[in-house]
C-alpha atoms as a PDB file:
ATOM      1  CA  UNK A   1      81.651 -10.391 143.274  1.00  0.00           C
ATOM      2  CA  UNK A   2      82.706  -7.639 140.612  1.00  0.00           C
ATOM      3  CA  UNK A   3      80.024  -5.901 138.376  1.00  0.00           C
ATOM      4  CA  UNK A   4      79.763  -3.158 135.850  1.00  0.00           C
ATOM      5  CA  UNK A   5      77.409  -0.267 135.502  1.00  0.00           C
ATOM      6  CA  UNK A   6      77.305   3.817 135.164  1.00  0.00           C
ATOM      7  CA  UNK A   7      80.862   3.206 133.925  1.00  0.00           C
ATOM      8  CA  UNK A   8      82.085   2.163 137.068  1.00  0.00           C
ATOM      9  CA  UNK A   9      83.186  -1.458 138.297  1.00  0.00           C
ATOM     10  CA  UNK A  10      81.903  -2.469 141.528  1.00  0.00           C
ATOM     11  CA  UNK A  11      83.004  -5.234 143.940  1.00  0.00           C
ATOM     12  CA  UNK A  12      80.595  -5.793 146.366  1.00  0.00           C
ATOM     13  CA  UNK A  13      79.447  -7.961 148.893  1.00  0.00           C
ATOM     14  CA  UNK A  14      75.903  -8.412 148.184  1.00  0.00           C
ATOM     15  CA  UNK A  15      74.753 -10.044 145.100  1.00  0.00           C
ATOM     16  CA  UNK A  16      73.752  -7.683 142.375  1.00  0.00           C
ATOM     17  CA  UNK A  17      71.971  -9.072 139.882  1.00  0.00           C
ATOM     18  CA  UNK A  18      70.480  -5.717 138.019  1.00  0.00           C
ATOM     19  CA  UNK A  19      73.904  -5.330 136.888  1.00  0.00           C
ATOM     20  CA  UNK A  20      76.339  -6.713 134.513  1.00  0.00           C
ATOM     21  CA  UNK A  21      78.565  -9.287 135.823  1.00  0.00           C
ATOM     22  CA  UNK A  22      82.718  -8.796 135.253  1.00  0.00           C
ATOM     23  CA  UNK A  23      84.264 -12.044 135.079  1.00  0.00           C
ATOM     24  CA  UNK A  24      86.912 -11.002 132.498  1.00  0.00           C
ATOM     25  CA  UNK A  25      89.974  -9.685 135.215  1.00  0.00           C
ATOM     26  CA  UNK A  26      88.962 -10.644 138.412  1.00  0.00           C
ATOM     27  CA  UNK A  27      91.994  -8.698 139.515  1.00  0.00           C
ATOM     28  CA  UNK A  28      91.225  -5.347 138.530  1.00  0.00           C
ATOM     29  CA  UNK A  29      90.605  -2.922 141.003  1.00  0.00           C
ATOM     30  CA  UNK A  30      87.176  -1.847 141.630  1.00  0.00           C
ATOM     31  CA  UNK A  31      86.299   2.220 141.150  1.00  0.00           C
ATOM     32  CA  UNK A  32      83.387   1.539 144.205  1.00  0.00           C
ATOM     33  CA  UNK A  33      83.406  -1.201 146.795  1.00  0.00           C
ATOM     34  CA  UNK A  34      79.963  -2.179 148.209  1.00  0.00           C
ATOM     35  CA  UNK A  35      80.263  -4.198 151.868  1.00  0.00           C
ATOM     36  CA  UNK A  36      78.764  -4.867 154.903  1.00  0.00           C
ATOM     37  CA  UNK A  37      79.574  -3.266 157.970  1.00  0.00           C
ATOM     38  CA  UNK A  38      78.583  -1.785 161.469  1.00  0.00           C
ATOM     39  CA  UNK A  39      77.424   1.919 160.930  1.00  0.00           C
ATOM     40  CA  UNK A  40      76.898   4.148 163.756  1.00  0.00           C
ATOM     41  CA  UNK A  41      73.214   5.737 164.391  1.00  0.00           C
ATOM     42  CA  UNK A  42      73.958   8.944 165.471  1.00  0.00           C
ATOM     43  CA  UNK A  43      74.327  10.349 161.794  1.00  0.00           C
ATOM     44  CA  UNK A  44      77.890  12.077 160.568  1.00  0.00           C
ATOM     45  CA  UNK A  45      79.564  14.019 163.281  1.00  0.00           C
ATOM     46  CA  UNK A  46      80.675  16.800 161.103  1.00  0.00           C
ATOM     47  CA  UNK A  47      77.711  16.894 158.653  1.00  0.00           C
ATOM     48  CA  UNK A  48      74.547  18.815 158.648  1.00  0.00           C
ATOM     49  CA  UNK A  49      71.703  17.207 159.230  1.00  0.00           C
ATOM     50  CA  UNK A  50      68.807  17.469 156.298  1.00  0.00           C
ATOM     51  CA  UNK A  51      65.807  15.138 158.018  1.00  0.00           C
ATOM     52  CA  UNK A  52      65.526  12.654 161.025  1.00  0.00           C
ATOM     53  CA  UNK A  53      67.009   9.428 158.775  1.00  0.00           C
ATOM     54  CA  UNK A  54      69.914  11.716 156.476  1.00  0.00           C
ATOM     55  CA  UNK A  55      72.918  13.711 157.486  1.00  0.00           C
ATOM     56  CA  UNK A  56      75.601  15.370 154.796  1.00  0.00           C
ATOM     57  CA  UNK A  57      78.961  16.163 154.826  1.00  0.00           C
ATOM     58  CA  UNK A  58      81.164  17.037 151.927  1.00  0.00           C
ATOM     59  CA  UNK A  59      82.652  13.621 151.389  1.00  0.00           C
ATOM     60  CA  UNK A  60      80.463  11.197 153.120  1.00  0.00           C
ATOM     61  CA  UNK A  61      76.201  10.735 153.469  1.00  0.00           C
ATOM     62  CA  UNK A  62      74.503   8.576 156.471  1.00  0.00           C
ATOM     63  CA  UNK A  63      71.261   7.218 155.457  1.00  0.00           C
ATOM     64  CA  UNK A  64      68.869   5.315 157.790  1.00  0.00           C
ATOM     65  CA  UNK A  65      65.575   3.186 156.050  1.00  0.00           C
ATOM     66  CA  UNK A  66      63.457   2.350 158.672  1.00  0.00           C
ATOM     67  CA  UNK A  67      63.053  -1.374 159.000  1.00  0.00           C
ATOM     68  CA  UNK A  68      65.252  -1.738 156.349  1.00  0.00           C
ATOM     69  CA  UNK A  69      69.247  -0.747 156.534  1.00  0.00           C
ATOM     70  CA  UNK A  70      71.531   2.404 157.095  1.00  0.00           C
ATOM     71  CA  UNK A  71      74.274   3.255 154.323  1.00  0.00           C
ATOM     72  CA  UNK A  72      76.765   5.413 154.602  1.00  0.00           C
ATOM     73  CA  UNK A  73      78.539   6.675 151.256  1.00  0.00           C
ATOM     74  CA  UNK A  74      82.087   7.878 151.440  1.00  0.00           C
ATOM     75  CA  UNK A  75      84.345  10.051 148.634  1.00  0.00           C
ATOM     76  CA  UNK A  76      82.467   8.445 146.058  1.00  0.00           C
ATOM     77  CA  UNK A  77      84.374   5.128 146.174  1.00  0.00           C
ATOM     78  CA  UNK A  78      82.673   2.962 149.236  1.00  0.00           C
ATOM     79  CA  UNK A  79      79.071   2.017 150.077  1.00  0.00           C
ATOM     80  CA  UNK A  80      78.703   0.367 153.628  1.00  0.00           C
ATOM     81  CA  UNK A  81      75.610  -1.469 154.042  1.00  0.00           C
ATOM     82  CA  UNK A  82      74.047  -2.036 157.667  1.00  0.00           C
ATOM     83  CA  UNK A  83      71.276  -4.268 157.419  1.00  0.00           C
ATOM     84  CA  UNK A  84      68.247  -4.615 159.846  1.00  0.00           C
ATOM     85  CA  UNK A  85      67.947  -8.198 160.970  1.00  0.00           C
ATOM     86  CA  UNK A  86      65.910 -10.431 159.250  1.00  0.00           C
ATOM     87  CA  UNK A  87      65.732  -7.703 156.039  1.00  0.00           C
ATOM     88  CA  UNK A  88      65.690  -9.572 152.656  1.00  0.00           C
ATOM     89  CA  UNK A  89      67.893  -8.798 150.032  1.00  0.00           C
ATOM     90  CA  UNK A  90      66.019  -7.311 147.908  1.00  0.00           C
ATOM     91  CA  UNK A  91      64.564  -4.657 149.989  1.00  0.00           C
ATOM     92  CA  UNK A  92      68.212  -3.558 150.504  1.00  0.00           C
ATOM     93  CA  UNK A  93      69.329  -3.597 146.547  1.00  0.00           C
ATOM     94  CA  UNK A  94      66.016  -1.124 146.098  1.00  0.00           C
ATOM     95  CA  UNK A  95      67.688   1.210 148.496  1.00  0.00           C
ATOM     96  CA  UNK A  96      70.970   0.294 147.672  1.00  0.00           C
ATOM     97  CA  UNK A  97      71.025   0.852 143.492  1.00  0.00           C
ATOM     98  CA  UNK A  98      68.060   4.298 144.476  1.00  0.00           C
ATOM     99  CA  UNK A  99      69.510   6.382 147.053  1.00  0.00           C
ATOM    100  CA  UNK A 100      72.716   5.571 147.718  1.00  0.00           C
ATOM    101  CA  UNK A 101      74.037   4.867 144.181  1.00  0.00           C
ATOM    102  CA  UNK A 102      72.595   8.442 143.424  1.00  0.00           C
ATOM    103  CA  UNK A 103      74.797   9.763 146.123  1.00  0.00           C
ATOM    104  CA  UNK A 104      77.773   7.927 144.971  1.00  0.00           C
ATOM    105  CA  UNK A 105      77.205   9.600 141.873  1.00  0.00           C
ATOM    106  CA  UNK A 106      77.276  12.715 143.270  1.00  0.00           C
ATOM    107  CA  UNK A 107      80.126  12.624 144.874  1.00  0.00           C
ATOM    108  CA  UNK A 108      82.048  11.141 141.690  1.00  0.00           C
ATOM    109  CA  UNK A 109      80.675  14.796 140.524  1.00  0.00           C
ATOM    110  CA  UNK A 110      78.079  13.700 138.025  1.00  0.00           C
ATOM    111  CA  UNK A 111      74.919  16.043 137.228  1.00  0.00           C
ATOM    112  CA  UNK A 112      72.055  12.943 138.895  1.00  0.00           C
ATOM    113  CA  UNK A 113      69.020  13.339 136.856  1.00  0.00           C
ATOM    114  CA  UNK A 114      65.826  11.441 137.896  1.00  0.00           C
ATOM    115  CA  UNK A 115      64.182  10.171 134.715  1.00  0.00           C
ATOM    116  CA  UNK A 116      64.580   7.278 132.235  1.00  0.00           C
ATOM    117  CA  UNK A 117      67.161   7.820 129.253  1.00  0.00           C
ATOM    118  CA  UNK A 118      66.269   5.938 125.667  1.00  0.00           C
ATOM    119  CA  UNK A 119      68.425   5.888 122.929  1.00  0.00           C
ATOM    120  CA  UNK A 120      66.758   7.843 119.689  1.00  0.00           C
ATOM    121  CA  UNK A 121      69.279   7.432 117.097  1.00  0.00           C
ATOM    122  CA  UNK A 122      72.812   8.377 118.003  1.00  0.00           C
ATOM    123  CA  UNK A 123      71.864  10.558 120.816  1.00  0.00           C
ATOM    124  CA  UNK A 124      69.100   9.948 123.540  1.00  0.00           C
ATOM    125  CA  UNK A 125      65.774  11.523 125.368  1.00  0.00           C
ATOM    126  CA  UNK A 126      65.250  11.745 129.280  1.00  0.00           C
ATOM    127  CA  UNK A 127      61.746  11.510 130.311  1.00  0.00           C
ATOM    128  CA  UNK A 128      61.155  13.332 133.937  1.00  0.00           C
ATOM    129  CA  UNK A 129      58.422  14.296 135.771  1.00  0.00           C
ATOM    130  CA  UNK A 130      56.811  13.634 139.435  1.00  0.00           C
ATOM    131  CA  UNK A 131      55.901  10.276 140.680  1.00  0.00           C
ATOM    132  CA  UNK A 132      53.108   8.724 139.110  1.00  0.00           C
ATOM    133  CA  UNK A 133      54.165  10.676 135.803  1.00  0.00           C
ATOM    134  CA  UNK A 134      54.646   7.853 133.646  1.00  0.00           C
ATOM    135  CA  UNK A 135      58.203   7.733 133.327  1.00  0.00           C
ATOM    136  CA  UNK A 136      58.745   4.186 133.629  1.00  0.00           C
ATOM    137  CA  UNK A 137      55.552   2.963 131.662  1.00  0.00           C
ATOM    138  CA  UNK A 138      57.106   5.412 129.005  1.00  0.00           C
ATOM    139  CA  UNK A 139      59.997   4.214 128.954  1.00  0.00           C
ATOM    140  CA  UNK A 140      58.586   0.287 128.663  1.00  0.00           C
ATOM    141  CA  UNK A 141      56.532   1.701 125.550  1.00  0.00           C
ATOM    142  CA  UNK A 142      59.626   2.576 123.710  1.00  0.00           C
ATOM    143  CA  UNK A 143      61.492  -0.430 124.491  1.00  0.00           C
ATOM    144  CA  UNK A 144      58.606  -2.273 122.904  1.00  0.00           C
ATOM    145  CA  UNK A 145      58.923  -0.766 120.233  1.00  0.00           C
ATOM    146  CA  UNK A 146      62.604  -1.555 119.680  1.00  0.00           C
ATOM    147  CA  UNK A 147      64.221   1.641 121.049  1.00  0.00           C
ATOM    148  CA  UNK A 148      67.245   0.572 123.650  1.00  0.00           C
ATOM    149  CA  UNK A 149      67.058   1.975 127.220  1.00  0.00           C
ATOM    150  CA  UNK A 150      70.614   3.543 128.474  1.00  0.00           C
ATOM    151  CA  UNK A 151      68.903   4.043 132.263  1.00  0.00           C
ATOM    152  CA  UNK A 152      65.885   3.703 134.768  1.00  0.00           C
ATOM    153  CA  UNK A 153      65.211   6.253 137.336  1.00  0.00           C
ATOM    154  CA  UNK A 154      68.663   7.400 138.138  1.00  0.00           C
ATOM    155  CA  UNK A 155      70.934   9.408 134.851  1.00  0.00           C
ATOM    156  CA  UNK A 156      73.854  10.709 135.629  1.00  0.00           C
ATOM    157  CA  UNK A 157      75.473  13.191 133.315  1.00  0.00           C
ATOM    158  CA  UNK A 158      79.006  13.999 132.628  1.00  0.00           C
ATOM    159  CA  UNK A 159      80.878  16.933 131.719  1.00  0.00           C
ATOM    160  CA  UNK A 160      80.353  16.474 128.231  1.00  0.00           C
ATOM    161  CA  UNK A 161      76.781  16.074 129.174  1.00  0.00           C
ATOM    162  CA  UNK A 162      76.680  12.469 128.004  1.00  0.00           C
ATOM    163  CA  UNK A 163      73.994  10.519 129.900  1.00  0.00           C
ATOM    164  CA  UNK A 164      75.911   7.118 130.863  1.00  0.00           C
ATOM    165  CA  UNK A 165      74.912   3.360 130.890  1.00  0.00           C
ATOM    166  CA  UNK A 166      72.846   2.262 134.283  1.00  0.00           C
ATOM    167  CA  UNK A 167      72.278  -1.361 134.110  1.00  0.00           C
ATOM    168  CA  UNK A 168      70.100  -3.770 131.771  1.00  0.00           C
ATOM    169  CA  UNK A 169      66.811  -3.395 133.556  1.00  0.00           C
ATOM    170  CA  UNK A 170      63.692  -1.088 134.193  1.00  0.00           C
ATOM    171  CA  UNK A 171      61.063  -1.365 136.658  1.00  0.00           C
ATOM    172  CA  UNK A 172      57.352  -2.128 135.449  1.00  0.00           C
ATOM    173  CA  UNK A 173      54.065  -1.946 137.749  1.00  0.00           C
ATOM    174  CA  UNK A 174      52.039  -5.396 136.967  1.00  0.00           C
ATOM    175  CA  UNK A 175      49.430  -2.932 135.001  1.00  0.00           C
ATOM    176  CA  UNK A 176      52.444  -1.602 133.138  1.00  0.00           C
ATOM    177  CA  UNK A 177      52.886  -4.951 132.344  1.00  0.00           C
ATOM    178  CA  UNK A 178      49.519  -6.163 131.977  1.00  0.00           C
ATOM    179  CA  UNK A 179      48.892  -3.054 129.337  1.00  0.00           C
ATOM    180  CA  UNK A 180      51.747  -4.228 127.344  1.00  0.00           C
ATOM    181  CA  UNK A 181      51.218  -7.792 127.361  1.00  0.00           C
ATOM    182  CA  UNK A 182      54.580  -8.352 129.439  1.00  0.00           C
ATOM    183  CA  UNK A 183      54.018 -11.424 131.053  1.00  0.00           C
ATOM    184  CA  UNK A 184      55.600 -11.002 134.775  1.00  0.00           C
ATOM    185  CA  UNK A 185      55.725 -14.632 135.818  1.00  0.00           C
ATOM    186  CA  UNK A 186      58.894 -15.522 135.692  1.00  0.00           C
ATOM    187  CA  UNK A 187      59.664 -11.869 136.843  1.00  0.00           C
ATOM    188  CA  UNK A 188      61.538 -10.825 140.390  1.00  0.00           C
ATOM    189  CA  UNK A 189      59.790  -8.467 142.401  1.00  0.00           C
ATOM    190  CA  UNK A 190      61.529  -5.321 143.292  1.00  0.00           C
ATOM    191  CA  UNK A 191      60.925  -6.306 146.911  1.00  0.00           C
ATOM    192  CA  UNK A 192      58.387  -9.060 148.330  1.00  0.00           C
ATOM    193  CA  UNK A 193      54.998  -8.200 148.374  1.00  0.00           C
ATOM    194  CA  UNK A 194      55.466  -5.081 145.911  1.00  0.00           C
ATOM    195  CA  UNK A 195      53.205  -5.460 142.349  1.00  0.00           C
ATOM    196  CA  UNK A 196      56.394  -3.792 140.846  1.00  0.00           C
ATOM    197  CA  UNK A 197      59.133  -6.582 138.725  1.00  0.00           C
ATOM    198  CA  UNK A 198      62.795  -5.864 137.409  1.00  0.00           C
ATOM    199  CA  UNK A 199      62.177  -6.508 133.397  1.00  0.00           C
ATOM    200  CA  UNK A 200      66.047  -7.478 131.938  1.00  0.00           C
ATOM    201  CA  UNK A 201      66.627  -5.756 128.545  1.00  0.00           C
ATOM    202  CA  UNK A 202      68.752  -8.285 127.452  1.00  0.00           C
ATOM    203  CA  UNK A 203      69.326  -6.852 123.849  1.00  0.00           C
ATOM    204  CA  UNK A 204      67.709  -3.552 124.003  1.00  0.00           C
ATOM    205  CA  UNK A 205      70.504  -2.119 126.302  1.00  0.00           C
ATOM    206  CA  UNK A 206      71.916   1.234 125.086  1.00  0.00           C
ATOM    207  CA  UNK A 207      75.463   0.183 127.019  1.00  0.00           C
ATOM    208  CA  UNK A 208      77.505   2.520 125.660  1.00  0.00           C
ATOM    209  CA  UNK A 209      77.348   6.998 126.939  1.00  0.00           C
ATOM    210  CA  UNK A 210      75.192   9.014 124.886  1.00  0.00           C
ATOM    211  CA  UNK A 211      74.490  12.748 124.455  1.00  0.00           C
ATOM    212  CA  UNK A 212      71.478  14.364 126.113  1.00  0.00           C
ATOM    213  CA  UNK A 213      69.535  16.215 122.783  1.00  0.00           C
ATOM    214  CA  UNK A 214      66.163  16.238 124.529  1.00  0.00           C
ATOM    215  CA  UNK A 215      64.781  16.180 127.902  1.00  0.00           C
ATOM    216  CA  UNK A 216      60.631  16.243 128.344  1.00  0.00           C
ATOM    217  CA  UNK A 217      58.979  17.284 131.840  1.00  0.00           C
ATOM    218  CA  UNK A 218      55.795  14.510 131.587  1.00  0.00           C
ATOM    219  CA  UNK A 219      52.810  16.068 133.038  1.00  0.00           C
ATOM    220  CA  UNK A 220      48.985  15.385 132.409  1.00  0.00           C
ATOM    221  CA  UNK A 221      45.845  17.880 133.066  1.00  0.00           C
ATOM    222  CA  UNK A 222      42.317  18.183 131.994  1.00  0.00           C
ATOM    223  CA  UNK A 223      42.862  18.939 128.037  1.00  0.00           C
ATOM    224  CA  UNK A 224      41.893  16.767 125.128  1.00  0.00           C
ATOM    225  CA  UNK A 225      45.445  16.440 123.465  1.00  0.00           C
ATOM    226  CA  UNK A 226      48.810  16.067 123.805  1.00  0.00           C
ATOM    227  CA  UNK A 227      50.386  19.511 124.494  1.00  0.00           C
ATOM    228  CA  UNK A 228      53.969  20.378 124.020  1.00  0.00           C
ATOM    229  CA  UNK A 229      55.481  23.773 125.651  1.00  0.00           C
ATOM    230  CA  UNK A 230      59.083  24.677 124.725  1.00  0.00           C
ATOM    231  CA  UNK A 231      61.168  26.105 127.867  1.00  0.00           C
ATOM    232  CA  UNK A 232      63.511  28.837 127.018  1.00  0.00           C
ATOM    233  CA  UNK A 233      65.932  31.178 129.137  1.00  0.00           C
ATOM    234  CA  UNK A 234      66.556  31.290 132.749  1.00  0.00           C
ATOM    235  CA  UNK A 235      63.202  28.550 133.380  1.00  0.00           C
ATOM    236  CA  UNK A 236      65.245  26.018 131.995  1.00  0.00           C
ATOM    237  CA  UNK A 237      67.658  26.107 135.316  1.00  0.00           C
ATOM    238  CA  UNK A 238      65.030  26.114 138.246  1.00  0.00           C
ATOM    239  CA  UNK A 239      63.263  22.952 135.759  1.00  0.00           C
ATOM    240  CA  UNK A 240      66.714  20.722 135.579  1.00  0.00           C
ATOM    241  CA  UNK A 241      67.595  21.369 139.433  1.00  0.00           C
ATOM    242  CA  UNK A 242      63.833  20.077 140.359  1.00  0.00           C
ATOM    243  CA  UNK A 243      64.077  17.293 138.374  1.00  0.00           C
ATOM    244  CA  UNK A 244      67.772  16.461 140.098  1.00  0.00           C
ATOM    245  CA  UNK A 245      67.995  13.199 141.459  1.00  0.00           C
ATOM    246  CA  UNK A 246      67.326  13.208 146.019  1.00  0.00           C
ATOM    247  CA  UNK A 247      68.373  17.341 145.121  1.00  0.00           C
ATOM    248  CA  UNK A 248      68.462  18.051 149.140  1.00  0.00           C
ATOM    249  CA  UNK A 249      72.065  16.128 149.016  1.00  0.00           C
ATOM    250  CA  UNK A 250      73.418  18.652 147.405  1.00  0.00           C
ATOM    251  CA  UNK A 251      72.622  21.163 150.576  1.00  0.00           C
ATOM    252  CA  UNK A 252      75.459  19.132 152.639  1.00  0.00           C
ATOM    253  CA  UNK A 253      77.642  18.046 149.943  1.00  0.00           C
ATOM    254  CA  UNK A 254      78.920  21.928 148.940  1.00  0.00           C
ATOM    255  CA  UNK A 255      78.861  20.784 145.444  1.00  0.00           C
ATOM    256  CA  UNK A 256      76.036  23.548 144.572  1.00  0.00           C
ATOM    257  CA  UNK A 257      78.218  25.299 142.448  1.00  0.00           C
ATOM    258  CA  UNK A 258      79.677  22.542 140.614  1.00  0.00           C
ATOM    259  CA  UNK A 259      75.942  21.368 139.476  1.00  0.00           C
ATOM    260  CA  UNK A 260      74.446  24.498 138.829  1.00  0.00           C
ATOM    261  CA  UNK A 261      77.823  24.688 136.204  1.00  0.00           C
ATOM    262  CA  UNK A 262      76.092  21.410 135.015  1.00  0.00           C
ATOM    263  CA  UNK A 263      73.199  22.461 134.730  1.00  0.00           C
ATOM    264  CA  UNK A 264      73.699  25.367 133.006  1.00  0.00           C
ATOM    265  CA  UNK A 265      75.930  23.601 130.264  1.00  0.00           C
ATOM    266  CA  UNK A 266      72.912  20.588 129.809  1.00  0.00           C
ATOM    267  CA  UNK A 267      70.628  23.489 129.182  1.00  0.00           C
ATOM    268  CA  UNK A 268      72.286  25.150 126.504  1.00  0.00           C
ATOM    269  CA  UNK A 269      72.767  22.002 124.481  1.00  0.00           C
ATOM    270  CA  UNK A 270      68.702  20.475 124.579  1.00  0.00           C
ATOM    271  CA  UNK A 271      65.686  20.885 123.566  1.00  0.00           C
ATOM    272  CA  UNK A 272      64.097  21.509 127.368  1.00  0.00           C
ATOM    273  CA  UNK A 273      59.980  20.433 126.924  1.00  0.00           C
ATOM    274  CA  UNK A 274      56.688  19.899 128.746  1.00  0.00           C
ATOM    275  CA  UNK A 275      54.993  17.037 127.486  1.00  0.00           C
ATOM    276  CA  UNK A 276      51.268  16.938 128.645  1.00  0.00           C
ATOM    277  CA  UNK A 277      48.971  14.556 128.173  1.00  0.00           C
ATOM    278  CA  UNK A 278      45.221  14.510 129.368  1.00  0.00           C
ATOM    279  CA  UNK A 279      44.462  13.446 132.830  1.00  0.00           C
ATOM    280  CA  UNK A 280      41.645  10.780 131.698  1.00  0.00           C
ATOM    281  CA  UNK A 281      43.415   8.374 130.222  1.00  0.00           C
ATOM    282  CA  UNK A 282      47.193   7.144 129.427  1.00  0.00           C
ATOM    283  CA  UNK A 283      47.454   6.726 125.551  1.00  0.00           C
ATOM    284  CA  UNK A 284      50.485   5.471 125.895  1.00  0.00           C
ATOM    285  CA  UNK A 285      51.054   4.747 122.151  1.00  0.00           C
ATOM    286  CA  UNK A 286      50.091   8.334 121.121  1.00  0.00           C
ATOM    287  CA  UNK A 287      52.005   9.921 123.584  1.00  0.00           C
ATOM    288  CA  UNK A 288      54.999   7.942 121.686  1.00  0.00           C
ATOM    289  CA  UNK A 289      54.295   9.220 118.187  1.00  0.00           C
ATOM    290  CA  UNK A 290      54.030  12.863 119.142  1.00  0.00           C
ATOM    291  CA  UNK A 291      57.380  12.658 120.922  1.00  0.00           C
ATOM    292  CA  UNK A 292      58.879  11.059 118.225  1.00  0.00           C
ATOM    293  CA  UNK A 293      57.346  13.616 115.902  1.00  0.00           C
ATOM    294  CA  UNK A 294      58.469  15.801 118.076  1.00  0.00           C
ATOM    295  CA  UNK A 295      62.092  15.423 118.139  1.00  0.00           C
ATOM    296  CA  UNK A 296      61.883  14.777 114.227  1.00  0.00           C
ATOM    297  CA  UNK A 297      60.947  18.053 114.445  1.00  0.00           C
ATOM    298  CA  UNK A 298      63.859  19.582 116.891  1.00  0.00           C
ATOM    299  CA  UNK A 299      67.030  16.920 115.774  1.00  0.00           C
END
């Protein structure tokens, strides 16, 4: 089964659904192959070993989900896939399109940021922030509204520091869902048992790459208003590397240097932002208008 998404075309063995199918040359040869094999548990010989489930090398990660699978990511062409038994599907596509895609990415020697991209005109804003932020209900605000959403949770950015195409979904919490009148119904969970659904954009997928003009670190305290807090000079690097997608990969993969270059090059072409909000309540639909108003402001 072939598929397209972040640019690349993927033949795997597991179904995919988040992505776009590719029915049109079913001979072309795929940039990543996803299959299922027997992976050692012992980690990666020659890597270093960052935690009890992940081990790094330059050209390959071994990642073990309890319960779940382990993957092992090679030279940023091959996923293998070693499922627990009995493990459903979708628990391994969670895993699958999260952590090791992000890896993947890495190695292909993208900048991974871990936010949601939306297209604003003829560019497009990354939302970032810790979990629980609001990323993803922000991000399900805008597309309400009509704005199209280029990717969910995992951005990689180019050399040209073009965010590129993920796939023609987001993830919404039921009270996500509930607060925008989405009804979930008909909805797959992200995994069983999980209050959490995979929403298809259909036509309000930004499919094409799109520069980065503006990238705002959500946040939320005790204050009254929405608060906005320009980042200038040398914060701006410490703020993009903390907001890099699973960062600790990059301790094994000795590809510091190459994403600090990255970094440093998405910096100098955005507007770099805190966005706070107050801690009582989400108003989700102001938070919208001063971000618009906000990059009005800073085009």
């Amino acid at each position: 089964m072939q598929y397209t998404g972040y640019n690349l075309l993927f033949q795997s063995d597991i179904p995919l659904p988040e992505l776009l199918s590719h029915e049109s040359d079913k001979n072309a040869l795929p940039d990543v192959a996803i299959r299922f094999a027997t992976i050692g548990s012992d980690g990666l010989p020659d890597g270093k070993q960052l935690g009890p489930f992940l081990w790094v090398s330059a050209k390959e990660l071994w990642l073990q989900i309890p319960k779940v699978a382990r993957f092992l990511v090679q030279g940023g062409n091959t996923i293998l896939i070693d499922p627990e038994p009995g493990i459903d599907e979708d628990s391994l596509r969670v895993f699958l399109l999260g952590s090791a895609l992000g890896a993947l990415l890495f190695q292909r020697g993208y900048l991974v940021i871990h936010g949601n991209a939306i297209q604003i005109g003829n560019q497009c804003m990354v939302c970032v922030g810790q979990s629980g932020a609001g990323k993803s209900t922000l991000a399900a605000g805008f597309m309400k509204r009509g704005y199209p959403i280029l990717a969910d949770d995992v951005v990689p950015v180019d050399k040209a520091c073009n965010a590129l195409p993920g796939f023609p979904r987001i993830k919404i919490w039921q009270d996500v869902a509930d607060h925008l009148k989405i009804d979930t119904s008909g909805l797959r969970r992200i995994r069983p048992n999980i209050e959490k659904f995979n929403y298809p954009l259909q036509q309000q997928f930004a499919a094409e790459p799109l520069p980065i003009r503006w990238i705002y670190i959500l946040g939320s305290e005790n204050i009254n208003n929405i608060r906005f807090e320009p980042i200038q000079g040398m914060q701006r690097y410490p703020l993009l590397y903390n907001n890099t997608y699973r960062a600790r990969y990059l301790e094994g993969m000795e590809i510091k240097p190459l994403h600090l270059q990255l970094c440093g090059k998405l910096a100098s072409k955005i507007r770099l932002a805190r966005a706070t909000r107050s801690k009582s309540g989400f108003a989700l639909d102001q938070l919208i208008d001063h971000l618009l108003a906000d990059m009005a402001s800073n085009p």
